[in-house]
C-alpha atoms as a PDB file:
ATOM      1  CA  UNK A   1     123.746  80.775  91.781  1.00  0.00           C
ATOM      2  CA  UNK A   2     124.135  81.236  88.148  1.00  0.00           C
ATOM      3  CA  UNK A   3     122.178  79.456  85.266  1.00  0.00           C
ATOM      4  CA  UNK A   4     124.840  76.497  84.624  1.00  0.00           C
ATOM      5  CA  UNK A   5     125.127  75.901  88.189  1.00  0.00           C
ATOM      6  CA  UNK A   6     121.507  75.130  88.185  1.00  0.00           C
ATOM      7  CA  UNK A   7     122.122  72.781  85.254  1.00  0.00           C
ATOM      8  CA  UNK A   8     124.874  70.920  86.780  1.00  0.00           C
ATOM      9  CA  UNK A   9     122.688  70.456  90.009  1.00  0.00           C
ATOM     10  CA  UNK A  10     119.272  69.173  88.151  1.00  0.00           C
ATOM     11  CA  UNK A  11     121.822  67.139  85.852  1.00  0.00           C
ATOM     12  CA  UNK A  12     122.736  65.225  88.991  1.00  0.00           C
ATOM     13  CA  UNK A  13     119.129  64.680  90.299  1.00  0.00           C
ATOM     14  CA  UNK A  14     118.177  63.501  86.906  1.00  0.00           C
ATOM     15  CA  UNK A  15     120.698  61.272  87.526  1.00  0.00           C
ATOM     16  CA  UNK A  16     119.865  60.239  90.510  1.00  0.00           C
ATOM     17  CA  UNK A  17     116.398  59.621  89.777  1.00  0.00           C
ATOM     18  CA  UNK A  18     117.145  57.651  86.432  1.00  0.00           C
ATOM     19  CA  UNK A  19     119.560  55.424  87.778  1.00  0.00           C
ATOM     20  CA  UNK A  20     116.866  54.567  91.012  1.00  0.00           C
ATOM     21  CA  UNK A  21     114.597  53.898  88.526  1.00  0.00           C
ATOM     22  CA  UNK A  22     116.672  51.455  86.575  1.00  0.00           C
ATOM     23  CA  UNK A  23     117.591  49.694  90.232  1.00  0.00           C
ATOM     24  CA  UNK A  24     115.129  47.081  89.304  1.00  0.00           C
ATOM     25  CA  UNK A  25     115.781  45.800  85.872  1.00  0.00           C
ATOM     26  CA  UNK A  26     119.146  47.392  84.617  1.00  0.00           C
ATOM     27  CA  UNK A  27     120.093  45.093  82.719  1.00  0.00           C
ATOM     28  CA  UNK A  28     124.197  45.472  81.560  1.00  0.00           C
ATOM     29  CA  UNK A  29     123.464  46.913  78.375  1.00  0.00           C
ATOM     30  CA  UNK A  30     121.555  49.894  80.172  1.00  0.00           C
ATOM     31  CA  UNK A  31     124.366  50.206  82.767  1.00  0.00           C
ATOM     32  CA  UNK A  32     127.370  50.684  79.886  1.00  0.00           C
ATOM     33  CA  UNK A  33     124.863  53.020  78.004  1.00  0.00           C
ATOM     34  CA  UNK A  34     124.034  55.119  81.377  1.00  0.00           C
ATOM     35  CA  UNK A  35     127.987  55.203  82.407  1.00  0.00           C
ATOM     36  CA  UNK A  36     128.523  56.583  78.911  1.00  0.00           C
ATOM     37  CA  UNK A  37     126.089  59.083  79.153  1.00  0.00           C
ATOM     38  CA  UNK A  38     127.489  59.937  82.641  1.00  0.00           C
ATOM     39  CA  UNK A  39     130.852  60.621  81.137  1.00  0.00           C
ATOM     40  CA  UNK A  40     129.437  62.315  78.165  1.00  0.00           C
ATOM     41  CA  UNK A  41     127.374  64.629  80.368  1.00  0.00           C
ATOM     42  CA  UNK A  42     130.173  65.299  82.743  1.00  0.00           C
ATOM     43  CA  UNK A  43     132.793  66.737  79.773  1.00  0.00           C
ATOM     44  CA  UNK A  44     129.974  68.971  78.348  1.00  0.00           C
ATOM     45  CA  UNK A  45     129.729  70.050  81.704  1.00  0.00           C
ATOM     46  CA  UNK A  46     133.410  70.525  82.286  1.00  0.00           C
ATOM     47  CA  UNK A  47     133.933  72.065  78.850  1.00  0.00           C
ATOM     48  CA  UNK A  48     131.082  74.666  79.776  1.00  0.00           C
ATOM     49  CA  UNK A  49     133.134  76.208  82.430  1.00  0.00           C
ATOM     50  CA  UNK A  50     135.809  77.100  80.557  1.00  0.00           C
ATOM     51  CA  UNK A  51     133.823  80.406  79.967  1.00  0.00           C
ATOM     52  CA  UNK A  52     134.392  81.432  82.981  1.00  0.00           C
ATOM     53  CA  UNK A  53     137.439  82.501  85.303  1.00  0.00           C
ATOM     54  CA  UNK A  54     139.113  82.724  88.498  1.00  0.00           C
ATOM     55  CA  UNK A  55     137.326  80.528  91.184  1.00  0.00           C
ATOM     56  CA  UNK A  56     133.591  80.609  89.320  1.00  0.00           C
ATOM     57  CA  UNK A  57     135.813  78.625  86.969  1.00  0.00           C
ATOM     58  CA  UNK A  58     137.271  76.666  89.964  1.00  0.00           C
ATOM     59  CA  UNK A  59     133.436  75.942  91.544  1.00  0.00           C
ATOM     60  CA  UNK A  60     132.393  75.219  88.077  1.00  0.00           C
ATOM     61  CA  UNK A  61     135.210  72.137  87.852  1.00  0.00           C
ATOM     62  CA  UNK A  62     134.389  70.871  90.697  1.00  0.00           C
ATOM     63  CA  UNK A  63     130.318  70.969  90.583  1.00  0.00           C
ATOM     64  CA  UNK A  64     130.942  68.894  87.334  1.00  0.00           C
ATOM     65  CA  UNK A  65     133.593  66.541  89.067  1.00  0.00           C
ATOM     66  CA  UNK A  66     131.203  66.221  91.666  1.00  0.00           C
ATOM     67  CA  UNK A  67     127.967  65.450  89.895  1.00  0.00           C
ATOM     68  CA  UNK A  68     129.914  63.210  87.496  1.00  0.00           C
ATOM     69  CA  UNK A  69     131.171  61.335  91.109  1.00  0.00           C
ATOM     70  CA  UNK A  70     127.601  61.067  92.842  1.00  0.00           C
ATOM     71  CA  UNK A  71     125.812  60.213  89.043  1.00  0.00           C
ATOM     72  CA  UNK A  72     128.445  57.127  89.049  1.00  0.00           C
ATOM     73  CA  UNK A  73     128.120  55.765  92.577  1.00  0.00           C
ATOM     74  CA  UNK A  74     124.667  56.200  92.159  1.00  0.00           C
ATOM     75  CA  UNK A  75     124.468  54.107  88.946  1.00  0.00           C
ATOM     76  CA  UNK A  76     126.694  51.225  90.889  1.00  0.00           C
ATOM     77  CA  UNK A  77     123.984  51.371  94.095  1.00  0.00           C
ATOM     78  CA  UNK A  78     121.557  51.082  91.056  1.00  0.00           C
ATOM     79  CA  UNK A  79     122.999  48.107  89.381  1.00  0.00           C
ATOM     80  CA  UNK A  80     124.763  46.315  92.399  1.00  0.00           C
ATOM     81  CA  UNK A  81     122.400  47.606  95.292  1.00  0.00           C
ATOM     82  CA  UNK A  82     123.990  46.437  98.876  1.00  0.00           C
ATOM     83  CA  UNK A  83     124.801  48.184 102.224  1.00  0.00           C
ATOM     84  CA  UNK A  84     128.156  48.858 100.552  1.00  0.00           C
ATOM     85  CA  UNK A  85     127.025  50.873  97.026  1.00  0.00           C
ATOM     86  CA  UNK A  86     124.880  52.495  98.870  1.00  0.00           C
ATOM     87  CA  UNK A  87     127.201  53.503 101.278  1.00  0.00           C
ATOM     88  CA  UNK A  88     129.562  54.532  98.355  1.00  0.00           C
ATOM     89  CA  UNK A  89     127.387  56.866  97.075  1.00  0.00           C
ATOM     90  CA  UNK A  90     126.610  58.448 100.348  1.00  0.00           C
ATOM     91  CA  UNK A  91     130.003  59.309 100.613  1.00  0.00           C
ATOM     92  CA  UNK A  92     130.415  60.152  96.885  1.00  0.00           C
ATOM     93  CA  UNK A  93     127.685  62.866  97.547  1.00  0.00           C
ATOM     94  CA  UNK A  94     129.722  64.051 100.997  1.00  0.00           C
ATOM     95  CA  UNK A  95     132.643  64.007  98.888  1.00  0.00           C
ATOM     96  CA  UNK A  96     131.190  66.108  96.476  1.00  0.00           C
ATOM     97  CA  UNK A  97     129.394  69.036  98.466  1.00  0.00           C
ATOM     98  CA  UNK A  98     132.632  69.494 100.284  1.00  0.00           C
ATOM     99  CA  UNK A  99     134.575  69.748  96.936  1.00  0.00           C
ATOM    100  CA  UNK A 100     132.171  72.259  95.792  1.00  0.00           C
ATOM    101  CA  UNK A 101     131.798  74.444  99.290  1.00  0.00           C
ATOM    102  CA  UNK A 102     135.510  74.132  99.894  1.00  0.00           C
ATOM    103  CA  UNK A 103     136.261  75.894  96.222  1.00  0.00           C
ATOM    104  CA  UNK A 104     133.415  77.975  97.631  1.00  0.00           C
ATOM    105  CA  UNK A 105     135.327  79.320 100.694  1.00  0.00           C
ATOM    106  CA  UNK A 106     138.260  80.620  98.206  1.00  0.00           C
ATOM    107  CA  UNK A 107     135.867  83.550  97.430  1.00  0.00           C
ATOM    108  CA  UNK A 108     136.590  84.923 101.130  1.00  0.00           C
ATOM    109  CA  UNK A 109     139.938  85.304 103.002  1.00  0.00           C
ATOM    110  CA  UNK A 110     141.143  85.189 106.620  1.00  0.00           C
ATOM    111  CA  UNK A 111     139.217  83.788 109.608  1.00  0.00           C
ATOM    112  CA  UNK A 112     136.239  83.879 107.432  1.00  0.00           C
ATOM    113  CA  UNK A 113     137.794  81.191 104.814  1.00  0.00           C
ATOM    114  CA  UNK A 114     138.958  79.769 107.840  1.00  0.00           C
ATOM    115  CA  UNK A 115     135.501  79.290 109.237  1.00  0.00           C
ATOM    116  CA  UNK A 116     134.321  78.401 105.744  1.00  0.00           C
ATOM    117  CA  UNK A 117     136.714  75.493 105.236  1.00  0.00           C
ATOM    118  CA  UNK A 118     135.828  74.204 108.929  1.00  0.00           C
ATOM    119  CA  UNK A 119     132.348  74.463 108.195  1.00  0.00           C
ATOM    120  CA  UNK A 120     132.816  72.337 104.598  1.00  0.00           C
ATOM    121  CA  UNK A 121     134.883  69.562 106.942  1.00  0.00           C
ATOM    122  CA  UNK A 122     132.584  69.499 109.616  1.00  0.00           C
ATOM    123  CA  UNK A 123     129.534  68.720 106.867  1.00  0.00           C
ATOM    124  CA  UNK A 124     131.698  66.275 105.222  1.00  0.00           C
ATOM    125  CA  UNK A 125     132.646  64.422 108.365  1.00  0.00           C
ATOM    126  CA  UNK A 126     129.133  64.343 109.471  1.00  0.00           C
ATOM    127  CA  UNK A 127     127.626  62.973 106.205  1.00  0.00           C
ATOM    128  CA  UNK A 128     130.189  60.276 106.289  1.00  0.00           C
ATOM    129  CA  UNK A 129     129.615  59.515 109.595  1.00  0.00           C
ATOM    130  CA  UNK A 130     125.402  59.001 108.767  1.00  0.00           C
ATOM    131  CA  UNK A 131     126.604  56.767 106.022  1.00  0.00           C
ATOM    132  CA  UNK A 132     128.890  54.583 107.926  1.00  0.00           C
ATOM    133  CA  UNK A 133     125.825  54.638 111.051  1.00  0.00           C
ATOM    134  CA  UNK A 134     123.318  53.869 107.696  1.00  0.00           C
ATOM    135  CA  UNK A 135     125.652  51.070 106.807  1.00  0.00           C
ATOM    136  CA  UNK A 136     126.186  49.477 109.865  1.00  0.00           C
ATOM    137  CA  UNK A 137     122.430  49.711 110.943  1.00  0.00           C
ATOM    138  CA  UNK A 138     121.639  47.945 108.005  1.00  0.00           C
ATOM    139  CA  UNK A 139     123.969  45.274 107.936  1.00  0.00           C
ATOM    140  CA  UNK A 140     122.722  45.071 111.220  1.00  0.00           C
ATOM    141  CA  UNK A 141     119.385  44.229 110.906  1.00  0.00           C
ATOM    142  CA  UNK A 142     120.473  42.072 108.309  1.00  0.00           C
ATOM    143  CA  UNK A 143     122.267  39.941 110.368  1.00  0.00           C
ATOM    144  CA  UNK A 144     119.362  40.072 113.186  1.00  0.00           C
ATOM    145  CA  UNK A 145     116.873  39.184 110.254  1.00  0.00           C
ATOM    146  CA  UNK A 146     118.961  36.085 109.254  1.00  0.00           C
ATOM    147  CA  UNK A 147     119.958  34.943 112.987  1.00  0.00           C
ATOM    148  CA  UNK A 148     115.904  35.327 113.455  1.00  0.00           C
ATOM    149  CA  UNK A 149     115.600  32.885 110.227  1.00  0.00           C
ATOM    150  CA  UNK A 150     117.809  30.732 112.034  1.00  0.00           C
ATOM    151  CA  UNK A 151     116.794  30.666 115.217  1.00  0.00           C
ATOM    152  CA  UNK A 152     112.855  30.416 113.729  1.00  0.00           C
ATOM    153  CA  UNK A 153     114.347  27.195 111.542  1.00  0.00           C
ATOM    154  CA  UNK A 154     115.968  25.797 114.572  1.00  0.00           C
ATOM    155  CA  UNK A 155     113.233  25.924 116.472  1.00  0.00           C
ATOM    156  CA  UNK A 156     110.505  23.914 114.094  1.00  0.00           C
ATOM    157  CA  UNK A 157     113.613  22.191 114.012  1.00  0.00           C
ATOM    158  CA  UNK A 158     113.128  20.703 117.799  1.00  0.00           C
ATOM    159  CA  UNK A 159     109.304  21.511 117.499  1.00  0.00           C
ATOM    160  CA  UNK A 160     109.223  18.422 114.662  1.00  0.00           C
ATOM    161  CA  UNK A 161     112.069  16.487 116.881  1.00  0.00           C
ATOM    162  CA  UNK A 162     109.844  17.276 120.264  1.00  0.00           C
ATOM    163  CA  UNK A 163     106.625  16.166 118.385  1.00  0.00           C
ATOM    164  CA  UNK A 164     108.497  12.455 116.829  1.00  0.00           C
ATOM    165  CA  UNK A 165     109.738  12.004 120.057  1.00  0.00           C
ATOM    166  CA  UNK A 166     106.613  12.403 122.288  1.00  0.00           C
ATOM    167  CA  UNK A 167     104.867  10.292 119.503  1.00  0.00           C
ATOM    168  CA  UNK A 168     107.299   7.672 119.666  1.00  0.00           C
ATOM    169  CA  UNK A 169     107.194   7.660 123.311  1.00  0.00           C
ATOM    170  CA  UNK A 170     103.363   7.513 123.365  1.00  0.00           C
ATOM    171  CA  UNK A 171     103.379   4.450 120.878  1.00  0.00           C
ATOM    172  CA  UNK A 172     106.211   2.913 123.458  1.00  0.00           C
ATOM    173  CA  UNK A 173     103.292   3.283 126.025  1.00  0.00           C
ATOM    174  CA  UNK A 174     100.626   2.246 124.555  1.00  0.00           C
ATOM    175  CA  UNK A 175     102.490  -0.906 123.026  1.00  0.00           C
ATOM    176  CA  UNK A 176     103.513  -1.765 126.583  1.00  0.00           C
ATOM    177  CA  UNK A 177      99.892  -1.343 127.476  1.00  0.00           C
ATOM    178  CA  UNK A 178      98.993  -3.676 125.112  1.00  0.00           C
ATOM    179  CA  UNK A 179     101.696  -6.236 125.864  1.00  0.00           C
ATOM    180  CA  UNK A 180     100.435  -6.397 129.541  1.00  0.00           C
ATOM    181  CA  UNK A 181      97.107  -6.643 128.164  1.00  0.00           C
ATOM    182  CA  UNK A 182      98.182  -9.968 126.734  1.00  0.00           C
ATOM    183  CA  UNK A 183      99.559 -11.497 129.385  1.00  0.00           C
ATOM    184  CA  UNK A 184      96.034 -12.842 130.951  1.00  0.00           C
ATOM    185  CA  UNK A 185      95.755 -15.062 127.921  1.00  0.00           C
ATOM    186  CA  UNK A 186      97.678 -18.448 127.161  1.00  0.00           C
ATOM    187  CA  UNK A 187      99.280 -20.130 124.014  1.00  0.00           C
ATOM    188  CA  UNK A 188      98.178 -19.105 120.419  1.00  0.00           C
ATOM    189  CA  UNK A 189      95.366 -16.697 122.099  1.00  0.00           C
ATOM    190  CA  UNK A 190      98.671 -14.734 123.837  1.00  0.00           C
ATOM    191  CA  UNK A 191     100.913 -14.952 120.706  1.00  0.00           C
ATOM    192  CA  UNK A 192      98.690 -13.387 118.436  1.00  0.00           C
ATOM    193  CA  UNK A 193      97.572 -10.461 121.077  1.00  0.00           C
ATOM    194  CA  UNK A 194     101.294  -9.844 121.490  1.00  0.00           C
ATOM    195  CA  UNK A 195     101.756  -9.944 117.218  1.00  0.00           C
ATOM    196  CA  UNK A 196      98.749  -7.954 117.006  1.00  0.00           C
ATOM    197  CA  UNK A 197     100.075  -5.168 119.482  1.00  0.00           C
ATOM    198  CA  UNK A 198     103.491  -5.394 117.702  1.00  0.00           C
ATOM    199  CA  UNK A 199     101.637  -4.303 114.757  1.00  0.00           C
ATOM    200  CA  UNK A 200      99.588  -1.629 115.842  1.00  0.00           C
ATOM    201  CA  UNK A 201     102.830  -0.183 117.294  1.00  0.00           C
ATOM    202  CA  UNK A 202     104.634  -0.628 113.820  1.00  0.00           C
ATOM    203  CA  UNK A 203     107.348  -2.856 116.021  1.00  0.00           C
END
């Protein structure tokens, strides 16, 4: 691997690492500024390869098309992080190694390009498939988390019904209790056990 290649690769983990450092308090003005400074980096990079020739120049492109890609979709899971952005730059970054290993396989010829370009696919397919099973698993337990939240506020729900109820039915009781409590007394003595019962009760 020569000396730019190494650039363009700890160019895109600088990336990477700025822009999940930012995910917290990137404000807009930080996001234009970083997206400029993605597209800034990724022509300096792109203009570097024109020193070279043939398919270096050809791996070169696309190493700098590449970490310009994954720098970008990182930034977006940075500054809009969901299931989706981050999905986006999963694929981004599948996208990108098998731009980069496909130019790769042009450097060898007949069943072993074959083999090459097979073997780029096959790691492309499979790192889109661990995003997709990322994504899904995550809006997955997202949607178990909030049917939890649901079920949790449904239930104090009929826990505070349950309770009202079973204290309403326990002042029924004991204001019948007291009713039939009045009923061995006559006249004003009878009418103001009953009243008083009624307002114990809250009736």
């Amino acid at each position: 691997m020569n000396r730019f290649n190494m650039n363009v690769i700890a160019l895109a983990v600088s990336l990477g690492f700025s822009a999940g450092a930012m995910a917290q308090s990137m404000s807009r003005t930080d996001y234009t500024a970083a997206k400029d400074k993605i597209a800034a980096e990724y022509k300096s990079a792109k203009a570097a390869c024109a020193s070279l020739s043939a398919n270096a120049k050809d791996i070169c492109v696309a190493q700098a098309k590449g970490s310009e890609k994954v720098a970008a979709a990182d930034l977006e899971a940075s500054y809009k992080p969901s299931p989706k952005t981050h999905y986006q730059a999963r694929v981004a970054k599948a996208e990108a190694d098998y731009g980069v290993a496909n130019e790769k396989c042009d450097d060898s010829s007949g069943n072993a390009k074959d083999v090459c370009v097979k073997e780029a696919k096959a790691a492309k397919t499979a790192a889109e498939a661990d995003a997709k099973a990322a994504m899904k698993t995550t809006d997955a337990n997202a949607t178990a988390a909030e049917k939890s939240t649901d079920a949790r506020s449904k239930a104090n729900t009929q826990t505070s019904d349950a309770r009202k109820d079973a204290k309403a039915d326990k002042v029924d009781a004991q204001y019948a209790v007291a009713k039939e409590k009045c009923d061995d007394r006559a006249g004003a003595a009878k009418d103001d056990c009953l009243a008083q019962a009624k307002a114990h009760a809250g009736k």
